[in-house]
C-alpha atoms as a PDB file:
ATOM      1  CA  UNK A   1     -34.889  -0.224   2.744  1.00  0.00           C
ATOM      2  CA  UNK A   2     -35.338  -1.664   6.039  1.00  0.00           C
ATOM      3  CA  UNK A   3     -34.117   0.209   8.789  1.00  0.00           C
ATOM      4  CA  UNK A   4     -32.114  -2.281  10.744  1.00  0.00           C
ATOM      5  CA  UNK A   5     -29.671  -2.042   7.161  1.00  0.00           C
ATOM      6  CA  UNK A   6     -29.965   1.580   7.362  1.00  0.00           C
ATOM      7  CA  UNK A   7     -28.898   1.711  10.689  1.00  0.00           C
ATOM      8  CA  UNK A   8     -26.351  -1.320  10.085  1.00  0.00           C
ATOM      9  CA  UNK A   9     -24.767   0.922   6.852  1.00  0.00           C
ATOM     10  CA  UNK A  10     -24.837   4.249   8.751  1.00  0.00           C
ATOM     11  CA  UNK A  11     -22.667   2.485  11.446  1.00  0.00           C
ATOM     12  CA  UNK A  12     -19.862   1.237   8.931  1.00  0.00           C
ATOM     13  CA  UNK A  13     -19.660   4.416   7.848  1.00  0.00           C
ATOM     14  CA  UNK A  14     -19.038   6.298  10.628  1.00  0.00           C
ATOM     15  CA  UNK A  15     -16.364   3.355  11.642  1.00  0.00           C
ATOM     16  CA  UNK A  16     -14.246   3.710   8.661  1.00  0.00           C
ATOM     17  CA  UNK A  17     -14.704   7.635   8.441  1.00  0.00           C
ATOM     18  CA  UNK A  18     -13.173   7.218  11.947  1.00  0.00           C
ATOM     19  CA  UNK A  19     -10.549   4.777  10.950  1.00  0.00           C
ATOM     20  CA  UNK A  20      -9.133   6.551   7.915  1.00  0.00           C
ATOM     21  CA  UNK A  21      -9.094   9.659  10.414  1.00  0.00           C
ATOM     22  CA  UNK A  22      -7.333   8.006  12.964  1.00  0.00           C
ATOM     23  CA  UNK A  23      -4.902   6.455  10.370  1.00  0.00           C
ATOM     24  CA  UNK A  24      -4.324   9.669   9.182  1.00  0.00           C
ATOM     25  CA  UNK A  25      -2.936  11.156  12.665  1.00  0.00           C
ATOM     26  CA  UNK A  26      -0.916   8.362  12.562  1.00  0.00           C
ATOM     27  CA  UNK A  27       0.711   8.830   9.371  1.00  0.00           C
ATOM     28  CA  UNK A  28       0.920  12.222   9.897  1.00  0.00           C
ATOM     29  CA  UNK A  29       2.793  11.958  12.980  1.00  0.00           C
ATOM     30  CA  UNK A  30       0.310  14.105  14.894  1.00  0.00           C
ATOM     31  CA  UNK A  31       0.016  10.869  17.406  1.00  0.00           C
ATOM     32  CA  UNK A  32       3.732   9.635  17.495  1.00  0.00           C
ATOM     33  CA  UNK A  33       5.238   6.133  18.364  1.00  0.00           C
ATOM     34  CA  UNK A  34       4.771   5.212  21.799  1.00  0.00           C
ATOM     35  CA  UNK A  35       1.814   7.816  22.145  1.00  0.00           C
ATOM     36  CA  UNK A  36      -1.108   5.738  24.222  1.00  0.00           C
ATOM     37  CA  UNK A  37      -4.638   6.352  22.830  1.00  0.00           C
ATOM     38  CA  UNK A  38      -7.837   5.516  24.654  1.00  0.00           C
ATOM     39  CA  UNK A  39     -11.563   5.876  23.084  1.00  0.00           C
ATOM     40  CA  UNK A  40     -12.788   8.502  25.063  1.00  0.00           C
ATOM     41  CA  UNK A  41      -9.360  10.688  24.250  1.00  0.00           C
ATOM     42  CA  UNK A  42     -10.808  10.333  20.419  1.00  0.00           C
ATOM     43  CA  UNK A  43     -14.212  11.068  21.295  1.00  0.00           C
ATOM     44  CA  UNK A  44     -13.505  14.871  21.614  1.00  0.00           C
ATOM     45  CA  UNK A  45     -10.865  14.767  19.032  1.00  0.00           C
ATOM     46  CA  UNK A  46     -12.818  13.480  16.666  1.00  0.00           C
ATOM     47  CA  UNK A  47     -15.879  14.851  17.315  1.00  0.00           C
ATOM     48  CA  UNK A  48     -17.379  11.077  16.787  1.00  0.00           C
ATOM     49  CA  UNK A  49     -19.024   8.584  19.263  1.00  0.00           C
ATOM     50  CA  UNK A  50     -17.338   5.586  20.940  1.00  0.00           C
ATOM     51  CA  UNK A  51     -18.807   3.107  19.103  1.00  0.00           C
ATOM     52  CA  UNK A  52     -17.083   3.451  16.328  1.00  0.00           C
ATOM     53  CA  UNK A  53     -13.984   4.806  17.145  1.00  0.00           C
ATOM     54  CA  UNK A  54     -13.887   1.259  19.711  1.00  0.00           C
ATOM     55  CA  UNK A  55     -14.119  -0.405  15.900  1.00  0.00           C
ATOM     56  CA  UNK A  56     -11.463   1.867  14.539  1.00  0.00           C
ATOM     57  CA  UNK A  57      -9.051   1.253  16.770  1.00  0.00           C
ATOM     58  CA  UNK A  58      -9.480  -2.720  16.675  1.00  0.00           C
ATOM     59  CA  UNK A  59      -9.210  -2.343  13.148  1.00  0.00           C
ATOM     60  CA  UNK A  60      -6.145  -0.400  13.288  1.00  0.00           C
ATOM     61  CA  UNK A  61      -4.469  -2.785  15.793  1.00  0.00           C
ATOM     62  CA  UNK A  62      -5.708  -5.344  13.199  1.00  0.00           C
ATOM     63  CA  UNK A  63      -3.483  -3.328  10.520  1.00  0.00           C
ATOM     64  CA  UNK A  64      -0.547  -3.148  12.786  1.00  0.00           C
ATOM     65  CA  UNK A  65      -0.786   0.517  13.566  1.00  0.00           C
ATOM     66  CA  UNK A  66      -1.837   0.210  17.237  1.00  0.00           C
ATOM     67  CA  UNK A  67      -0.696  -2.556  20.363  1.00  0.00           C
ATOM     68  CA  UNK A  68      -2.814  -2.888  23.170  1.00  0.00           C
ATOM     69  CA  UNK A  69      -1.164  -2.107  26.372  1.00  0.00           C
ATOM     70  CA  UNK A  70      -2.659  -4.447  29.883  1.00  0.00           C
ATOM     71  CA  UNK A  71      -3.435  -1.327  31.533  1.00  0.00           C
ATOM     72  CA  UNK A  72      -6.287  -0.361  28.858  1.00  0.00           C
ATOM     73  CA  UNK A  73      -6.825   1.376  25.481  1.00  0.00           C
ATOM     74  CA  UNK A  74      -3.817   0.997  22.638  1.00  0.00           C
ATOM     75  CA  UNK A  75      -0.218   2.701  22.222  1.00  0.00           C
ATOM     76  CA  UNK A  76       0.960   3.693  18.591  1.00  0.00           C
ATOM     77  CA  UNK A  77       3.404   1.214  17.328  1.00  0.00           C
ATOM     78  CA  UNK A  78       6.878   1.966  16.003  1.00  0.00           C
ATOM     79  CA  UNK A  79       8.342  -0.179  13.342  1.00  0.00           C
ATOM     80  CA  UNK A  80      11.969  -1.669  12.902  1.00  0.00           C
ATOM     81  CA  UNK A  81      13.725  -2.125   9.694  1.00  0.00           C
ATOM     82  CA  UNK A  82      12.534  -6.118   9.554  1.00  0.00           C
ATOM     83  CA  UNK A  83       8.789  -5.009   9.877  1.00  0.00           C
ATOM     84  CA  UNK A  84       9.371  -2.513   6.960  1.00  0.00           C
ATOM     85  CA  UNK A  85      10.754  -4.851   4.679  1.00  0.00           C
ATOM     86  CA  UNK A  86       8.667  -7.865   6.035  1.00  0.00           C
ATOM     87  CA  UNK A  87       5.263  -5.765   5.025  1.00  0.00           C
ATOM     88  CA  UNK A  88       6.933  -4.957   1.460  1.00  0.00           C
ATOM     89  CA  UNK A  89       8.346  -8.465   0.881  1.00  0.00           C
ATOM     90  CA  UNK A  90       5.013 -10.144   2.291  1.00  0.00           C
ATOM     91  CA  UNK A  91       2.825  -7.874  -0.231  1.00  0.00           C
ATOM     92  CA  UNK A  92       5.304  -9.012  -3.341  1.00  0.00           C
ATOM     93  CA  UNK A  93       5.067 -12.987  -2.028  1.00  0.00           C
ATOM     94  CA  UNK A  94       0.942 -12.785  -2.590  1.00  0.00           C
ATOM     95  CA  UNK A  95       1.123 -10.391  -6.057  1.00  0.00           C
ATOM     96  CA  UNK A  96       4.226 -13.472  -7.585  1.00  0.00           C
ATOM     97  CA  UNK A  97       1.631 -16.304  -6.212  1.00  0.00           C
ATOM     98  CA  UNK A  98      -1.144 -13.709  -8.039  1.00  0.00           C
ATOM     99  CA  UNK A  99       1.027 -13.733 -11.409  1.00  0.00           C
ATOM    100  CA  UNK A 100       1.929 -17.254 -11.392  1.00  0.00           C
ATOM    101  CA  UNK A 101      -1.852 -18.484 -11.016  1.00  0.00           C
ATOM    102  CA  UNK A 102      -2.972 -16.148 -13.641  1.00  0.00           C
ATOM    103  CA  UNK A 103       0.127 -17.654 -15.932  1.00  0.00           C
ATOM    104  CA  UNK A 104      -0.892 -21.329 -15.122  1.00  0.00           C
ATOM    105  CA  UNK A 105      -4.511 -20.676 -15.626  1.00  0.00           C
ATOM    106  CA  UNK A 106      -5.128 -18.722 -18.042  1.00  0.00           C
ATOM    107  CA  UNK A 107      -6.863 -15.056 -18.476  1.00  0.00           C
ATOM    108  CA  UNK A 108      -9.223 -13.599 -20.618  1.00  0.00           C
ATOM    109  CA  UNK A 109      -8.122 -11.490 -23.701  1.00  0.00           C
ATOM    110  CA  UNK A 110     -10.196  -8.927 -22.602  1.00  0.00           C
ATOM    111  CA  UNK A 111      -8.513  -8.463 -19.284  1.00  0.00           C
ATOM    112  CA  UNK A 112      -5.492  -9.101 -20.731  1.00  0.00           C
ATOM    113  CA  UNK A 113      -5.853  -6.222 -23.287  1.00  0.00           C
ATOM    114  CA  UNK A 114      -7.526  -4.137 -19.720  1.00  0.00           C
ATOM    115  CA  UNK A 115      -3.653  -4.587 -18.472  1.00  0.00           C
ATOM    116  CA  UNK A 116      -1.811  -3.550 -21.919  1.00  0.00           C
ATOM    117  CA  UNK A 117      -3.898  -0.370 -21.944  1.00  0.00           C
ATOM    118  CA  UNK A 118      -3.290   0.511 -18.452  1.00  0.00           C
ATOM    119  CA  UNK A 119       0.333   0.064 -19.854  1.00  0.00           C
ATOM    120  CA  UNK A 120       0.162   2.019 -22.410  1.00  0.00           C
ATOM    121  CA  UNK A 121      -1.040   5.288 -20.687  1.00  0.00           C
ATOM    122  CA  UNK A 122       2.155   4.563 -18.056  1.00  0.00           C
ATOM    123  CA  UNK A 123       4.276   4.251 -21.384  1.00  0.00           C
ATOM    124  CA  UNK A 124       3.235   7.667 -21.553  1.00  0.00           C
ATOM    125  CA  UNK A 125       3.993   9.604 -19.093  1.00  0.00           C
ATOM    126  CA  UNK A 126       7.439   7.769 -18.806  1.00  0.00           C
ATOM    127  CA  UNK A 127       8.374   8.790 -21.936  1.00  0.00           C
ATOM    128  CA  UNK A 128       7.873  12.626 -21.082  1.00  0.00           C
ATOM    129  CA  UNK A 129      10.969  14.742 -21.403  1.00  0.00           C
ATOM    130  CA  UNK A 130      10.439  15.916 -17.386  1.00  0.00           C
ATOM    131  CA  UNK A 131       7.836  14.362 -14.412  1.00  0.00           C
ATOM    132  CA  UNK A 132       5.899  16.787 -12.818  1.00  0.00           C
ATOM    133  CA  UNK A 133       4.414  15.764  -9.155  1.00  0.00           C
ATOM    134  CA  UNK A 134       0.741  16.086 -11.039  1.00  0.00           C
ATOM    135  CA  UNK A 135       2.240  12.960 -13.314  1.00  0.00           C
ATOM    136  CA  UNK A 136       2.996  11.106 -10.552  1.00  0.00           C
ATOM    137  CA  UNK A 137      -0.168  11.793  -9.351  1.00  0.00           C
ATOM    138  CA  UNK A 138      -1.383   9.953 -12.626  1.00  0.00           C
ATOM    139  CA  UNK A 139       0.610   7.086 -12.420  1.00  0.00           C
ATOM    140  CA  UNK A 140      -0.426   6.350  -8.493  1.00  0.00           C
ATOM    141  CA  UNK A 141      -4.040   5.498  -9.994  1.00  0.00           C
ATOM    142  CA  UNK A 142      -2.815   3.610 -12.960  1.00  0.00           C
ATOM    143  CA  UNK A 143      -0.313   1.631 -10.977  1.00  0.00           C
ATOM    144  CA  UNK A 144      -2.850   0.687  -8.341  1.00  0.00           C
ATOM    145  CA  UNK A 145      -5.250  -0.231 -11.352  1.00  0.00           C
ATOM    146  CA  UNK A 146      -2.315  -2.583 -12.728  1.00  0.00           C
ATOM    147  CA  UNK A 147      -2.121  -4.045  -9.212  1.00  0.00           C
ATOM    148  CA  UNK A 148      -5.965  -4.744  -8.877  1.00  0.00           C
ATOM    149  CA  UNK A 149      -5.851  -6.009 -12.702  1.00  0.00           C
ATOM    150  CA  UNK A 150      -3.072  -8.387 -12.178  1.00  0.00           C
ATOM    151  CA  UNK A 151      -5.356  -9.779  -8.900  1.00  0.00           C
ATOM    152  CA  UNK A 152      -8.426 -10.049 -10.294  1.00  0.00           C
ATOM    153  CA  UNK A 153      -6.686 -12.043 -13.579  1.00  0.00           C
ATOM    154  CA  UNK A 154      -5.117 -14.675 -10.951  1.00  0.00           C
ATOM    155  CA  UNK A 155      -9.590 -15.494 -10.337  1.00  0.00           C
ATOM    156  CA  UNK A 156      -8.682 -16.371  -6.483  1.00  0.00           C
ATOM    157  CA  UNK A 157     -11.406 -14.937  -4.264  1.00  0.00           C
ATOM    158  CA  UNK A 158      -9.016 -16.371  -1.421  1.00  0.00           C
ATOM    159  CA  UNK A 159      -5.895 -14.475  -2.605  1.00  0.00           C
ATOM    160  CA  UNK A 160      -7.984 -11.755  -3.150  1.00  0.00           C
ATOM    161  CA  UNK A 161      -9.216 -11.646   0.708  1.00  0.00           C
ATOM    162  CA  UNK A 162      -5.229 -12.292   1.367  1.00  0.00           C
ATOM    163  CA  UNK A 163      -3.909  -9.124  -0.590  1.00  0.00           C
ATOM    164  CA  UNK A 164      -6.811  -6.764   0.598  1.00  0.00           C
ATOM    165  CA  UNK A 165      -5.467  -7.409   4.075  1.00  0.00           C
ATOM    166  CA  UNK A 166      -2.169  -7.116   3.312  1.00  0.00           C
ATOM    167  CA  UNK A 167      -2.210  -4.264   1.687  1.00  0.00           C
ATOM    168  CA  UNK A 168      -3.373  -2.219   4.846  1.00  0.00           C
ATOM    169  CA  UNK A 169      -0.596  -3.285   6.779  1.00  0.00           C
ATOM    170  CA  UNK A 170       1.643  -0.296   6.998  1.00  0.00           C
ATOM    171  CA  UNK A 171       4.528   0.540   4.075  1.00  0.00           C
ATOM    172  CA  UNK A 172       3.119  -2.316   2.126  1.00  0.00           C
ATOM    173  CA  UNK A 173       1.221  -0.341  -0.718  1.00  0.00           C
ATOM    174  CA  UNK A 174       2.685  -0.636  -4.031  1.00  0.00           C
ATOM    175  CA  UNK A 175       1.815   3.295  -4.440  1.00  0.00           C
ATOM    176  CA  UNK A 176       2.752   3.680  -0.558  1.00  0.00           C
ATOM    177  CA  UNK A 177       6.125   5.506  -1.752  1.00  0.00           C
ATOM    178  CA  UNK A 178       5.236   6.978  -5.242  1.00  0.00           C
ATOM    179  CA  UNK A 179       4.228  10.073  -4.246  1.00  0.00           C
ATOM    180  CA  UNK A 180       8.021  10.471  -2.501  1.00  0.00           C
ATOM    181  CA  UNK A 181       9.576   9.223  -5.778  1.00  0.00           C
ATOM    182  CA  UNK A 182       8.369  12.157  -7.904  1.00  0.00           C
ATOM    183  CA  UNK A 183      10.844  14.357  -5.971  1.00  0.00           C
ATOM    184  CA  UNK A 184      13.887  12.288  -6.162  1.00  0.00           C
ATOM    185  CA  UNK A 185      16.435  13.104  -9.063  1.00  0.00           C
ATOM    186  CA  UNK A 186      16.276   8.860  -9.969  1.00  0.00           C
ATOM    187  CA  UNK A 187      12.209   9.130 -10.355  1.00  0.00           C
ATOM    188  CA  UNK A 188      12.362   8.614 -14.168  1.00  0.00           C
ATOM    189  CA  UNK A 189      15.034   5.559 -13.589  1.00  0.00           C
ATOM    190  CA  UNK A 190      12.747   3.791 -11.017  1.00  0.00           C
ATOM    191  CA  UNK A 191       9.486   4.616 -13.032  1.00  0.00           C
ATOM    192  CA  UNK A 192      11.584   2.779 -16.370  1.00  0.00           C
ATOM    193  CA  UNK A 193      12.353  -0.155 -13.990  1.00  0.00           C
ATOM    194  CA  UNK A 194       8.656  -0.738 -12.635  1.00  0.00           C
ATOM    195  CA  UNK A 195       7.208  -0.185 -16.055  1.00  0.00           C
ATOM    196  CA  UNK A 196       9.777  -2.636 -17.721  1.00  0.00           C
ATOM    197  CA  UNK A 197       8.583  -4.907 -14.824  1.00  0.00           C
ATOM    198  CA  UNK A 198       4.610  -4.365 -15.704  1.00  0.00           C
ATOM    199  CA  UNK A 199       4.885  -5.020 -19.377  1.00  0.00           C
ATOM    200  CA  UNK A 200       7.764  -8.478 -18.186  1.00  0.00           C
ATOM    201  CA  UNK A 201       5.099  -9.665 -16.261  1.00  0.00           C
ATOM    202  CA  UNK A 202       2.325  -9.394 -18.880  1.00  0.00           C
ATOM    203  CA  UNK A 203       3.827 -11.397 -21.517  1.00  0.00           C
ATOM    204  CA  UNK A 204       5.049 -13.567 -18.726  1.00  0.00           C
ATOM    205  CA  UNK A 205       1.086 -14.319 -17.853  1.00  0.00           C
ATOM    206  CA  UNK A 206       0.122 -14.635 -21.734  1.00  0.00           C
ATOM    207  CA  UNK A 207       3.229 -17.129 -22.457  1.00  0.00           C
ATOM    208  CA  UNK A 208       1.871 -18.892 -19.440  1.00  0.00           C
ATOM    209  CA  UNK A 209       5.204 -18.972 -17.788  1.00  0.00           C
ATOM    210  CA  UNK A 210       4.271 -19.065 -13.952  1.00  0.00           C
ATOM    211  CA  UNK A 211       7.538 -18.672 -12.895  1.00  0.00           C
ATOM    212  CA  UNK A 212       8.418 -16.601 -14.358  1.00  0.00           C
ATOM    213  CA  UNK A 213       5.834 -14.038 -13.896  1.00  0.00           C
ATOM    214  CA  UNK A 214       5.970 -14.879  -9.680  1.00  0.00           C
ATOM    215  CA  UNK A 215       9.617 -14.263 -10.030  1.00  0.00           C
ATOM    216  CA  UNK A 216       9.369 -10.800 -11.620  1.00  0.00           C
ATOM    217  CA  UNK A 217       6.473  -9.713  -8.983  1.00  0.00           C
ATOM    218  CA  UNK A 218       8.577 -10.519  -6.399  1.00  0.00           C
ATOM    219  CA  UNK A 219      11.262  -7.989  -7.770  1.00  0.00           C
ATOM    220  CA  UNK A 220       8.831  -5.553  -8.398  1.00  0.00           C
ATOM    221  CA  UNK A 221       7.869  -5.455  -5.119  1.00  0.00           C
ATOM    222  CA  UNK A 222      11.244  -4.888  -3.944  1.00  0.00           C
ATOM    223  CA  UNK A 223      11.553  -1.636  -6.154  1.00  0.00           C
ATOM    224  CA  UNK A 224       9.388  -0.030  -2.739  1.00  0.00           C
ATOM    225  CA  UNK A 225      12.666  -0.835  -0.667  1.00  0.00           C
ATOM    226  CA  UNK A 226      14.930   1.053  -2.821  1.00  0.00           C
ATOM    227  CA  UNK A 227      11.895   3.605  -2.907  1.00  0.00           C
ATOM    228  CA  UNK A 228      11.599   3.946   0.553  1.00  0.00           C
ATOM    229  CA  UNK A 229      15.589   3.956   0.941  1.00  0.00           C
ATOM    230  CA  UNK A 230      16.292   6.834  -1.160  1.00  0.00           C
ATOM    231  CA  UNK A 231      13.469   8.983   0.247  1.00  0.00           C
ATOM    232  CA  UNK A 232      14.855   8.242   3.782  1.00  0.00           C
ATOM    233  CA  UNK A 233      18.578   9.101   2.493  1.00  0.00           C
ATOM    234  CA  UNK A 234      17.029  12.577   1.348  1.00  0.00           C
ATOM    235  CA  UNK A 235      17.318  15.167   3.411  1.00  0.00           C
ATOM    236  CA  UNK A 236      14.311  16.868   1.099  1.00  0.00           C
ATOM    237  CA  UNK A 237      12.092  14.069   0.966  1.00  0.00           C
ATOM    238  CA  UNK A 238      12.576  12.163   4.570  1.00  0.00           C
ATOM    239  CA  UNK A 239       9.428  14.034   5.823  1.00  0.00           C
ATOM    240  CA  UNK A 240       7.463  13.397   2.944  1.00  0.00           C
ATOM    241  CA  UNK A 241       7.369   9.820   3.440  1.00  0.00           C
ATOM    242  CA  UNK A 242       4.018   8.677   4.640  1.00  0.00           C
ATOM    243  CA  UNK A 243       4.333   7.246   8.157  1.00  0.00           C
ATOM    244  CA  UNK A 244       8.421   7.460   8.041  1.00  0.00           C
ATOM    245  CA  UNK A 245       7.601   8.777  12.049  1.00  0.00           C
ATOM    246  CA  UNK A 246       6.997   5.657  12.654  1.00  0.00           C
ATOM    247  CA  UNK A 247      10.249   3.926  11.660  1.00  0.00           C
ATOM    248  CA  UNK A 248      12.879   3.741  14.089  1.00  0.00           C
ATOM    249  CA  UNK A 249      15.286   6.357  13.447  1.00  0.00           C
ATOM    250  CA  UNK A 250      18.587   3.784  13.449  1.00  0.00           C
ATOM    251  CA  UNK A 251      16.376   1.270  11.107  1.00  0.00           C
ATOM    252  CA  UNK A 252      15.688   4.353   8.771  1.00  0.00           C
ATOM    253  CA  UNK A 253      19.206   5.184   8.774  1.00  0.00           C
ATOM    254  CA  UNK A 254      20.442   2.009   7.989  1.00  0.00           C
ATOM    255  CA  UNK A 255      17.705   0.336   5.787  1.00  0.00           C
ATOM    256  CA  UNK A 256      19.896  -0.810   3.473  1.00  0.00           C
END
């Protein structure tokens, strides 16, 4: 392999091993909103070279983690009620447009049948008498699996590009508040609701009923506000929300 590619790999590496890091303090609430963050503050942190932490943090203001400030380097960003449900309403709009396509189009029965086994191992661990944190460990993989299913059926490179980038924007995962769930007393409710939703939206897309099948992503997607509402209104699971440091305290408190 030429070395201009190694060199050129080696590189991407070390920016996203420095991004993920970085996102990670972030989340974590080890730097906090308003905190101001320059490259050679990271350098020592990190234990990484400027390069790509410079690439990191571009990246990260790309993602809507970081704002840079006119006097030089980036300050962490808080984030209002609107931005929370903006992110989780934005990722639902792409997934609906996702379903409908896949609906009007057409999929293949073998991806088709892909989605109705991922299903079936959700079906489950729902239907267990009691939902340990190790089965919502499960379902976080299968549910993102669903997720990348139901894009790859809609056959939209375009989309695709648009949902990747989505996705990194802060609270808009569909697994960003799963984790969270598993310690509230309505997990098995919720997890009933977004399975009933998974296996709606399936027969939606082999009916080809576009509409229908945008219409019940959209919902979906709106099961991460009550997610993120009860977790916030839980005195036991407030902290374990990923990134809830970042949300305004009066938003938080009055998200819904």
């Amino acid at each position: 392999m030429p070395t201009q590619i190694v060199e050129s790999d080696r590189a991407a590496s070390q920016t996203v091993k420095a991004q993920l890091a970085l996102r990670d303090l972030i989340l974590s609430g080890a730097l906090k909103p308003g905190d101001r963050i320059s490259e050679l503050s990271l350098v020592d942190r990190l234990g990484m070279s400027r390069t790509p932490i410079r690439m990191a943090l571009a990246r990260l203001e790309d993602e809507g983690f970081l704002e840079a400030i006119p006097s030089g380097g980036f300050a962490v960003k808080a984030f209002s009620e609107r931005d929370v449900t903006d992110a989780i309403e934005l990722r639902g709009t792409l997934e609906g447009f996702a379903a409908r396509i896949a609906a009007e189009r057409g999929v293949r029965s073998p991806l088709i049948k892909e989605m109705k086994d991922v299903l079936r191992q959700i079906d489950e661990i729902a239907a267990l008498p009691a939902l340990t944190v190790d089965h919502f460990s499960d379902y976080v993989g299968l549910n993102a699996r669903f997720h990348a299913l139901l894009v790859e059926a809609a056959d939209s490179p375009v989309l695709r590009r648009q949902i990747e980038r989505t996705l990194n924007l802060p609270f808009a995962s569909p697994s960003g508040f799963v984790m969270v769930q598993a310690m509230l007393p309505e997990a098995s409710k919720i997890l009933t609701i977004a399975q009933d939703h998974h296996h709606c939206v399936v027969r939606a897309i082999e009916d080809r009923e576009g509409a229908r099948a945008e219409a019940l992503m959209r919902e979906h997607a709106r099961l991460a506000h009550r997610n993120l509402q009860l977790a916030l209104g839980n005195q036991g699971t407030r902290g374990l929300v990923p990134g809830a440091v970042l949300i305004r305290r009066s938003a938080a408190a009055a998200l819904y």
